[in-house]
Protein backbone atom coordinates (compact mmCIF):
# COMPACT_ATOMS: atom_id res chain seq x y z
CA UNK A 1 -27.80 -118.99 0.22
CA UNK A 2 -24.47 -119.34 2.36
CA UNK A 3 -26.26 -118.98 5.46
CA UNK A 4 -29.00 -121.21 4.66
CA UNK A 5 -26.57 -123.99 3.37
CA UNK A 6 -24.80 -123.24 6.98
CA UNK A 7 -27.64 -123.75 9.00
CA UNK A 8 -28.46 -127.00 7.51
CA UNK A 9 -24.41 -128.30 7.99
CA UNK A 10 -25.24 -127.17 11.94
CA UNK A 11 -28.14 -129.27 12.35
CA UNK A 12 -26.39 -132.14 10.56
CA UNK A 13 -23.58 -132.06 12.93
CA UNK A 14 -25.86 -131.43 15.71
CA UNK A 15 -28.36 -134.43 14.84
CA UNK A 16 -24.44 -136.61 14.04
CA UNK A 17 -23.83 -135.55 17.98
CA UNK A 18 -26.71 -136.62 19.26
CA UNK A 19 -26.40 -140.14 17.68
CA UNK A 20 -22.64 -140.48 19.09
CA UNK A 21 -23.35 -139.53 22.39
CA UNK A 22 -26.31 -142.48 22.22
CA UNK A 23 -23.74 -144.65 20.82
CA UNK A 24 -20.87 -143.79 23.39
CA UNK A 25 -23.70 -144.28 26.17
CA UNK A 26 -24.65 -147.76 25.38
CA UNK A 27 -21.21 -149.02 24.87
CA UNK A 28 -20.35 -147.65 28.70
CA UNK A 29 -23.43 -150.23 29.47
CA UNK A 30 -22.82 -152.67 26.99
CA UNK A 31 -18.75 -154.19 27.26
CA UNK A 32 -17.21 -155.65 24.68
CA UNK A 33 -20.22 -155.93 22.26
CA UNK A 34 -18.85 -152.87 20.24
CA UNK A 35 -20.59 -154.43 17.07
CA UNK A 36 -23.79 -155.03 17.87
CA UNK A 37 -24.63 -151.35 19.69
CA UNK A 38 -23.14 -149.92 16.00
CA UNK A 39 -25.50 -153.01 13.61
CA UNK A 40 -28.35 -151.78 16.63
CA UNK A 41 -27.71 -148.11 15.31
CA UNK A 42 -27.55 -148.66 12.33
CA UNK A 43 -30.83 -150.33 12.06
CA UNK A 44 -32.68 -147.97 13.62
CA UNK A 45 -31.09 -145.31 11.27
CA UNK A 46 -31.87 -147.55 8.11
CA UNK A 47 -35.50 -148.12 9.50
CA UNK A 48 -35.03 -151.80 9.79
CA UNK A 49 -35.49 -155.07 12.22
CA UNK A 50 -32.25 -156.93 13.42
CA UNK A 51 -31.90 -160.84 13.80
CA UNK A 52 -29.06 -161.47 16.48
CA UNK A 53 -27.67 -164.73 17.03
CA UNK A 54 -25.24 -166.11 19.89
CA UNK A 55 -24.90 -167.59 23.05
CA UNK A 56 -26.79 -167.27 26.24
CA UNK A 57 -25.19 -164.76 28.38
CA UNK A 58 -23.83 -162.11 25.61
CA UNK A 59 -25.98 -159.09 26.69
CA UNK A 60 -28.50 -159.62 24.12
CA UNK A 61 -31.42 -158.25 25.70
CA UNK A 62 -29.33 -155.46 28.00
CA UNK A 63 -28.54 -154.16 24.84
CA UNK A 64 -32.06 -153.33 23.38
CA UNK A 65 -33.10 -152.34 26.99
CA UNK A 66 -30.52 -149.97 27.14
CA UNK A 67 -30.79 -148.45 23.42
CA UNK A 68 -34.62 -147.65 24.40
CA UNK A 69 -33.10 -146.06 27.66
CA UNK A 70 -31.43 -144.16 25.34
CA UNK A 71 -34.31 -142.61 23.25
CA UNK A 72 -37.54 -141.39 22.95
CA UNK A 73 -39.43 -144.49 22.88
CA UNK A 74 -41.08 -147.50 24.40
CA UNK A 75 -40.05 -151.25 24.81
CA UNK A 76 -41.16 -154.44 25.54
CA UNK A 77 -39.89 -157.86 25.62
CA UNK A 78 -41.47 -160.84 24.56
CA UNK A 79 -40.45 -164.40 25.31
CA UNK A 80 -41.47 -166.60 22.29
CA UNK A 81 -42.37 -170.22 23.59
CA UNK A 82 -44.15 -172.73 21.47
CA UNK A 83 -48.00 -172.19 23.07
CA UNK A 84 -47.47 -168.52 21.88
CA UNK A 85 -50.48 -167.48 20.06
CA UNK A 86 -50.88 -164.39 17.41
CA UNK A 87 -53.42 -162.37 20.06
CA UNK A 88 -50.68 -161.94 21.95
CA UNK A 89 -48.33 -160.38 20.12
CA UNK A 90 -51.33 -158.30 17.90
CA UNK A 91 -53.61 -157.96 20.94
CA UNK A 92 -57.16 -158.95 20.94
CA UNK A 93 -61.03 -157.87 20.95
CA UNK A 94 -62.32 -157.65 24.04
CA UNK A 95 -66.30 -157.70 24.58
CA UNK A 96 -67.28 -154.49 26.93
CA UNK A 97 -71.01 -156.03 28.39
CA UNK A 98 -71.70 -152.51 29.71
CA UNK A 99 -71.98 -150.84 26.04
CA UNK A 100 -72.78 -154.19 23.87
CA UNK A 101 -69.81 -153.79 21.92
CA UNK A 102 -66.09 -155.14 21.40
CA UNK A 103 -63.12 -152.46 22.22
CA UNK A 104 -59.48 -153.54 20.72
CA UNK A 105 -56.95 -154.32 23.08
CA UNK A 106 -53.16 -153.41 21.56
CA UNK A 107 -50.75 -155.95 21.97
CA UNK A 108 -46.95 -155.63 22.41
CA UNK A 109 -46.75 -155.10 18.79
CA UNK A 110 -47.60 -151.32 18.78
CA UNK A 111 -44.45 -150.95 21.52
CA UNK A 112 -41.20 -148.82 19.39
CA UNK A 113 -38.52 -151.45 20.29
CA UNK A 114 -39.81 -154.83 20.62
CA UNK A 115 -37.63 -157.37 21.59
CA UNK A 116 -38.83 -160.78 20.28
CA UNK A 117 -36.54 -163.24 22.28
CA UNK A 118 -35.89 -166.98 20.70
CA UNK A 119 -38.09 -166.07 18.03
CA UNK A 120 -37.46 -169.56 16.13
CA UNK A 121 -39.44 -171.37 19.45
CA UNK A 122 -42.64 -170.08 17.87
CA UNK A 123 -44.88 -171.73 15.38
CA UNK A 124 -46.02 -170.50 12.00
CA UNK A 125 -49.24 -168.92 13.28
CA UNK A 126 -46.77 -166.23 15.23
CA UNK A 127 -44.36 -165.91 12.58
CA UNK A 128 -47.03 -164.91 10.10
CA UNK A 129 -48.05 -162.38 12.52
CA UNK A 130 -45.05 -161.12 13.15
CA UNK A 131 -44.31 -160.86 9.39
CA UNK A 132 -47.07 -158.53 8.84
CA UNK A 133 -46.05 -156.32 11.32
CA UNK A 134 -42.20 -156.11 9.97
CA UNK A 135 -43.13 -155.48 6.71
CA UNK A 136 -46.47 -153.50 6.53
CA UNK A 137 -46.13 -151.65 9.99
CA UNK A 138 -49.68 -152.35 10.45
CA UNK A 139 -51.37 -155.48 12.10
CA UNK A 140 -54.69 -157.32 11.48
CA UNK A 141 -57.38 -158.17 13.57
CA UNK A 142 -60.33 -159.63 12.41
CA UNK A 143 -62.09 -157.07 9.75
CA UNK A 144 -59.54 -153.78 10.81
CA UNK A 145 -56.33 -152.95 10.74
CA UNK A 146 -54.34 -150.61 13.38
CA UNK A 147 -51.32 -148.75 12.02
CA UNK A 148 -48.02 -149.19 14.43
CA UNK A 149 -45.98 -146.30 15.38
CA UNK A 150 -43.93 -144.50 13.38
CA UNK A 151 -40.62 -145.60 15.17
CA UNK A 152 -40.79 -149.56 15.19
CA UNK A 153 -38.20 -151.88 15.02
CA UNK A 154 -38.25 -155.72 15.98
CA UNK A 155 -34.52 -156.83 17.33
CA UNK A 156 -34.96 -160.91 17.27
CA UNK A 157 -32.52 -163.28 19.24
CA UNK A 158 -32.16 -166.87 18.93
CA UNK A 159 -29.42 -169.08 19.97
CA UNK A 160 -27.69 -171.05 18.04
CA UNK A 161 -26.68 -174.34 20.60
CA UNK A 162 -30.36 -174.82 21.14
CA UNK A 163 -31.97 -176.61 18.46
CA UNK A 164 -34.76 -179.35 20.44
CA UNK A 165 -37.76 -177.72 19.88
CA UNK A 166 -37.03 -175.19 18.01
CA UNK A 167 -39.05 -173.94 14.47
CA UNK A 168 -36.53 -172.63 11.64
CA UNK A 169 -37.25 -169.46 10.61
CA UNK A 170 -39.47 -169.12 7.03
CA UNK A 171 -37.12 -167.12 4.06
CA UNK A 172 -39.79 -164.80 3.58
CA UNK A 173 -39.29 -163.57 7.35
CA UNK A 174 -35.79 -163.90 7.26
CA UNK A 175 -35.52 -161.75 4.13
CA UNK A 176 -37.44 -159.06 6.18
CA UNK A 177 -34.55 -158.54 8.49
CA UNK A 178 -32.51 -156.14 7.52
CA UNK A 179 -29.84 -157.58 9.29
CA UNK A 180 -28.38 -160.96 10.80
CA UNK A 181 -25.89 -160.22 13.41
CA UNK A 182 -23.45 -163.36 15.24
CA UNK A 183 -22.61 -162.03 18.86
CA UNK A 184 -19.48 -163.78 20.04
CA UNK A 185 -17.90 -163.48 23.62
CA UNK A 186 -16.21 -160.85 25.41
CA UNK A 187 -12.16 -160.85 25.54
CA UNK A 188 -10.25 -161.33 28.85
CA UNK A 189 -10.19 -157.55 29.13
CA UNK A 190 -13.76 -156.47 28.74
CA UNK A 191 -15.14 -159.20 30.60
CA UNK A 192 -13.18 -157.97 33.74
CA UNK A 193 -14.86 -155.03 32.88
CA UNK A 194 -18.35 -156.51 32.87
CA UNK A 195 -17.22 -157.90 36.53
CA UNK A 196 -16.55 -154.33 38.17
CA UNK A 197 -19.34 -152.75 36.40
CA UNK A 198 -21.99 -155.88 37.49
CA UNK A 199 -20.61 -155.39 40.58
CA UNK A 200 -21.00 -152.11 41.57
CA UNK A 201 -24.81 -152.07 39.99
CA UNK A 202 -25.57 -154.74 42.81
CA UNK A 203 -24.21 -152.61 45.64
CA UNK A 204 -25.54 -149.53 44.37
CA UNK A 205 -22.57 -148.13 45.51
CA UNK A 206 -22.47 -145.17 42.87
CA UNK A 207 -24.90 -143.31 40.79
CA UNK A 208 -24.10 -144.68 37.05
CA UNK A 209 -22.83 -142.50 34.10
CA UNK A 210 -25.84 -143.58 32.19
CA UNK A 211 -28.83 -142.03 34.62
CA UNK A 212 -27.42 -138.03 33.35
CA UNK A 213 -27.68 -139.38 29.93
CA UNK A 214 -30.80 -137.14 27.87
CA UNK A 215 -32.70 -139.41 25.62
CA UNK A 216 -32.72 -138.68 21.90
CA UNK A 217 -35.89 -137.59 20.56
CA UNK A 218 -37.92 -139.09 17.81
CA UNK A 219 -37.37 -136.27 15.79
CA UNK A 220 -34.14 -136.11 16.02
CA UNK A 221 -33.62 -139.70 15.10
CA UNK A 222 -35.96 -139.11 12.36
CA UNK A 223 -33.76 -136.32 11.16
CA UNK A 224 -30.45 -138.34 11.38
CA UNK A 225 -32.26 -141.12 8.97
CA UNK A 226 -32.31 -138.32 6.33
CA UNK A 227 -28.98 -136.91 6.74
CA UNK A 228 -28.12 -140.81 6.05
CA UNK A 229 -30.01 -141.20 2.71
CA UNK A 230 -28.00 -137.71 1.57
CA UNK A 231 -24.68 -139.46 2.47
CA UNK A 232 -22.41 -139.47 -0.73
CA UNK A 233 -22.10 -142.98 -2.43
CA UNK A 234 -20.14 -142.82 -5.55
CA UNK A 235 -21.42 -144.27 -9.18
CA UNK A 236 -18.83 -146.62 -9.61
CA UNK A 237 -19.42 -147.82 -5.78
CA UNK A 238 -23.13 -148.02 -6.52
CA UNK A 239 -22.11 -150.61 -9.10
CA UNK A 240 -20.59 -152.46 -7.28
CA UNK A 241 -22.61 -153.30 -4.52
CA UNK A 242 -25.32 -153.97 -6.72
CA UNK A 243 -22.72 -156.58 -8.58
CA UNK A 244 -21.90 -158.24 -5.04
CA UNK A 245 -25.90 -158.96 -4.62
CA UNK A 246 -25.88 -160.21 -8.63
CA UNK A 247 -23.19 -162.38 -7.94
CA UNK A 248 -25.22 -164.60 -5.62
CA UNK A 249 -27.60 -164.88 -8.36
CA UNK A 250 -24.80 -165.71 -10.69
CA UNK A 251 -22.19 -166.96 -8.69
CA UNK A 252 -20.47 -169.19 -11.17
CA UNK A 253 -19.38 -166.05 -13.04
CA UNK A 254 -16.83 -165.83 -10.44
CA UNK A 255 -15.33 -169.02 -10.05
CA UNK A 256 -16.73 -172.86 -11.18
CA UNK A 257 -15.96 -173.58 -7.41
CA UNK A 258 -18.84 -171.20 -6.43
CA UNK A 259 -21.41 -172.58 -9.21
CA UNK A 260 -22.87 -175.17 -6.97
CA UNK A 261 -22.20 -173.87 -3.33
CA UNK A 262 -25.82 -171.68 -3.72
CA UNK A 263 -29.39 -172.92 -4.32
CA UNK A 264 -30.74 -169.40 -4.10
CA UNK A 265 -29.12 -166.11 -3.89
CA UNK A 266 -30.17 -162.73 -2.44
CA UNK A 267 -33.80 -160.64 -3.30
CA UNK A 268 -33.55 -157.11 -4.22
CA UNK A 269 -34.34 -156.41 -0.59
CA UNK A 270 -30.34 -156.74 -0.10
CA UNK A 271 -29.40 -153.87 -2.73
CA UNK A 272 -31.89 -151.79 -0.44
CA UNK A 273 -30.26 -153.00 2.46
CA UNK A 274 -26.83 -152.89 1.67
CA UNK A 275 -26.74 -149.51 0.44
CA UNK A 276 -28.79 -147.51 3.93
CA UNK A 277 -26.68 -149.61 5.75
CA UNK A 278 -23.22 -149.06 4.41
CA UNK A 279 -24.60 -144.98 3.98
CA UNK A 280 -25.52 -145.41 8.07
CA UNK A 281 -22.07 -147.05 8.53
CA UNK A 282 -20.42 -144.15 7.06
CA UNK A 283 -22.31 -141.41 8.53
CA UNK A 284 -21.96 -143.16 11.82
CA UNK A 285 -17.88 -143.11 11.46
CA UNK A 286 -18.81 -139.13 10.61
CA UNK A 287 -17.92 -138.81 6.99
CA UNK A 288 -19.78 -137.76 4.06
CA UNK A 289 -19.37 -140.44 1.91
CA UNK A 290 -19.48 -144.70 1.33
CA UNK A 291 -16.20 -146.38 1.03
CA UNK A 292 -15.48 -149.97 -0.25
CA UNK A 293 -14.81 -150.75 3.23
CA UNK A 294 -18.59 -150.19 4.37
CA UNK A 295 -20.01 -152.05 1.72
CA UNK A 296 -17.45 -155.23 2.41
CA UNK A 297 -18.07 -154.97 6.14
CA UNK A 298 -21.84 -154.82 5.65
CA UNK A 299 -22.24 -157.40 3.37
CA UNK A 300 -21.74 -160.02 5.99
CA UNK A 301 -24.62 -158.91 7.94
CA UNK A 302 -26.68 -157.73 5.26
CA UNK A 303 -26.63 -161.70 3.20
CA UNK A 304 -25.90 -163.95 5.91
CA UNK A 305 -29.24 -164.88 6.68
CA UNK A 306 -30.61 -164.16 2.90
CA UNK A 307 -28.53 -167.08 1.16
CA UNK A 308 -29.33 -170.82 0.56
CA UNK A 309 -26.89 -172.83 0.22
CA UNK A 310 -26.54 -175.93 -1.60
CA UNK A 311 -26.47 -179.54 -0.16
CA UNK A 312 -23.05 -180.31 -1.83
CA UNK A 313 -21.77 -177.00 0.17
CA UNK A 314 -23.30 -178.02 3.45
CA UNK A 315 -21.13 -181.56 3.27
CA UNK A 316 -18.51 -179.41 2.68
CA UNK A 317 -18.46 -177.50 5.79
CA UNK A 318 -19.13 -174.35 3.50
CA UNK A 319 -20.69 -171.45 5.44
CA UNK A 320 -22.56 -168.41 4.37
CA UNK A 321 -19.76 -166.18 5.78
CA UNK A 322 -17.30 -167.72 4.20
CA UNK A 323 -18.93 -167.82 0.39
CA UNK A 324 -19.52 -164.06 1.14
CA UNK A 325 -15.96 -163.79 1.94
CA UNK A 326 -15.20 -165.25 -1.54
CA UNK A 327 -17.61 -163.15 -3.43
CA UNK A 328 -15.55 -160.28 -2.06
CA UNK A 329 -12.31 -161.39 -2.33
CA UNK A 330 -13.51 -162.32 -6.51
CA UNK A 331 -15.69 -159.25 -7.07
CA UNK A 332 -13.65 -156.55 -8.36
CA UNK A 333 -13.22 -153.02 -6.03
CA UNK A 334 -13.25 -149.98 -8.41
C-alpha cells in the first residue's frame, strides 16, 4: 500500500516537473508577460480556450507559438478578416472526378493550438462555427460530423484600440472561454530584455536556450490535468467561490450601490471555471491545496468577459474589473 501510494506521489512530482520546466521555458522566450504564459498553462491544464486582449506588439501570438514549441502538438494561426467564411476554418468537401465521389478536406480547426487572431473582425457565420468547435470538440459539415483531437484549445486575441470594423463578440461565445486575459506592456526592465534577446535572434549569433528544450508529451499533459482535479479545495472554500459567482446574480445582497451596476451576472460555466482554474493555479505554484488567494486572483479572469453591465454603470465609468473587485472586497473569506 506504502509503495503504491509512493509511486503515484513520484509521478505527480514528475508530471509537476515537467509542467515547470514548460513554464520556465516560455517565460525565457516570452519577457515580461509572466501572466499570460501562467493563464496559457493554466488553460491547457483546465481543458479550456483563452480570450486575450491588449495592444499590438505584446507578444500575443509568440506566446502560443512558443507554448506549442513546447509540447506535443500542432498549431496554426488564423487571421480572422471580415470575408472569412466557415469552410475555412471547418474545411470543406472536395469533389475527387477520378472516383465520382466527395473526400473531406480538414480545416485548421482539427490543429491542437489554434490561434484565432482578432477574432471580433469576423461575422456571425464564423463565430457560429467556431462556437461549435469550442464547445462540442467536433465540427459540422454538411450531413457528418468529424471529432477534433483530443488536445484542442482555441487562444483568441483581439485588440482593444481597434474598434472600425470590428463585430462584438456574441455572450454565448464569450461564455465559452474559459478565460479573458488583459495583456499590458512590458516595464523598463524587461523590455531591455526583449531588445538583447530580439537582437541576438536576428544575428543568429548563439544557439538559444529554448532549441535543448524536450517537448512535453500529450500524455503527460493529460496526466498533469488529473493530478489538478485531485488538488485539495476545502468545504468552506468551495462555498465560497460558488457565493462569489451567486453574488453576480444577486449583487444587491452586498451593497444597494451594486444593485443596478449588473444586467446579467455569471452562468454556471464560471463555478466550473473558477474552481479547475484556481485548483491549476495552485498546483502550478506546487502545493496541494486552493487558497483564498487563487480563487480572488482568478476571479478576474474567470468573470471579466461573463458580466453585463448595466447602462447606469457604463455612464459611470464602472468596469467589470472593478465590480469584481467589490464583490471581493464585500464577499466574506472564511
Amino acid at each position: 500500500m506504502d509503495l503504491t501510494k509512493n509511486n503515484l506521489m513520484s509521478e505527480a512530482n514528475t508530471t509537476q516537473s515537467a509542467l515547470i520546466r514548460l513554464k520556465n521555458y516560455i517565460n525565457r522566450e516570452i519577457i515580461g508577460q509572466d501572466i499570460l504564459v501562467e493563464r496559457m498553462l493554466i488553460g491547457l491544464l483546465a481543458d479550456g480556450h483563452i480570450l486575450v486582449e491588449g495592444a499590438p506588439g505584446l507578444a500575443k501570438t509568440r506566446a502560443i507559438n512558443v507554448l506549442s514549441k513546447g509540447i506535443q502538438g500542432d498549431f496554426h494561426r488564423v487571421q480572422f478578416t471580415p470575408d472569412l467564411l466557415p469552410a475555412d476554418l471547418t474545411g470543406t468537401e472536395i469533389y475527387r472526378p477520378q472516383q465520382g465521389t466527395f473526400e473531406f478536406q480538414k480545416g485548421p480547426l482539427f490543429h491542437n493550438l489554434i490561434l484565432a487572431d482578432e477574432i471580433n473582425r469576423s461575422p456571425a457565420k464564423v463565430q457560429a462555427a467556431l462556437l461549435e468547435a469550442m464547445a462540442e470538440r467536433q465540427i459540422t459539415v454538411g450531413q457528418a460530423t468529424y471529432p477534433l483531437p483530443q488536445l484542442f484549445m482555441v487562444m483568441a486575441t483581439q485588440n482593444p484600440i481597434e474598434q472600425e470594423g470590428t463585430y462584438p463578440l456574441p455572450e454565448a461565445q464569450l461564455d465559452r472561454f474559459l478565460l479573458h486575459v488583459k495583456v499590458d506592456y512590458p516595464n523598463a526592465e524587461h523590455e531591455k530584455t526583449i531588445l538583447h534577446l530580439v537582437r541576438g535572434e536576428a544575428r543568429q549569433a548563439s544557439v538559444k536556450s529554448g532549441e535543448k528544450f524536450e517537448p512535453v508529451s500529450q500524455a503527460t499533459l493529460f496526466e498533469a490535468r488529473n493530478d489538478v482535479l485531485d488538488i485539495y479545495m476545502a468545504d468552506s472554500l468551495e462555498d465560497y467561490l460558488l457565493q462569489l459567482v451567486l453574488a453576480t446574480r444577486n449583487p444587491g445582497a452586498y451593497g444597494a450601490d451594486l444593485a443596478g451596476w449588473l444586467q446579467y451576472g455569471a452562468s454556471p460555466r464560471a463555478s466550473i471555471a473558477l474552481d479547475r482554474c484556481s485548483r491549476a493555479k495552485a498546483w502550478l505554484a506546487q502545493r496541494d491545496f486552493v487558497g483564498p488567494e487563487d480563487i480572488q486572483e482568478m476571479a478576474f479572469d474567470v468573470l471579466r468577459h461573463r458580466l453585463i453591465l448595466s447602462y447606469e454603470a457604463e455612464a459611470e465609468g464602472i468596469t467589470t474589473d472593478h465590480f469584481i473587485k467589490e464583490l471581493i472586497a464585500r464577499v466574506a473569506v472564511p
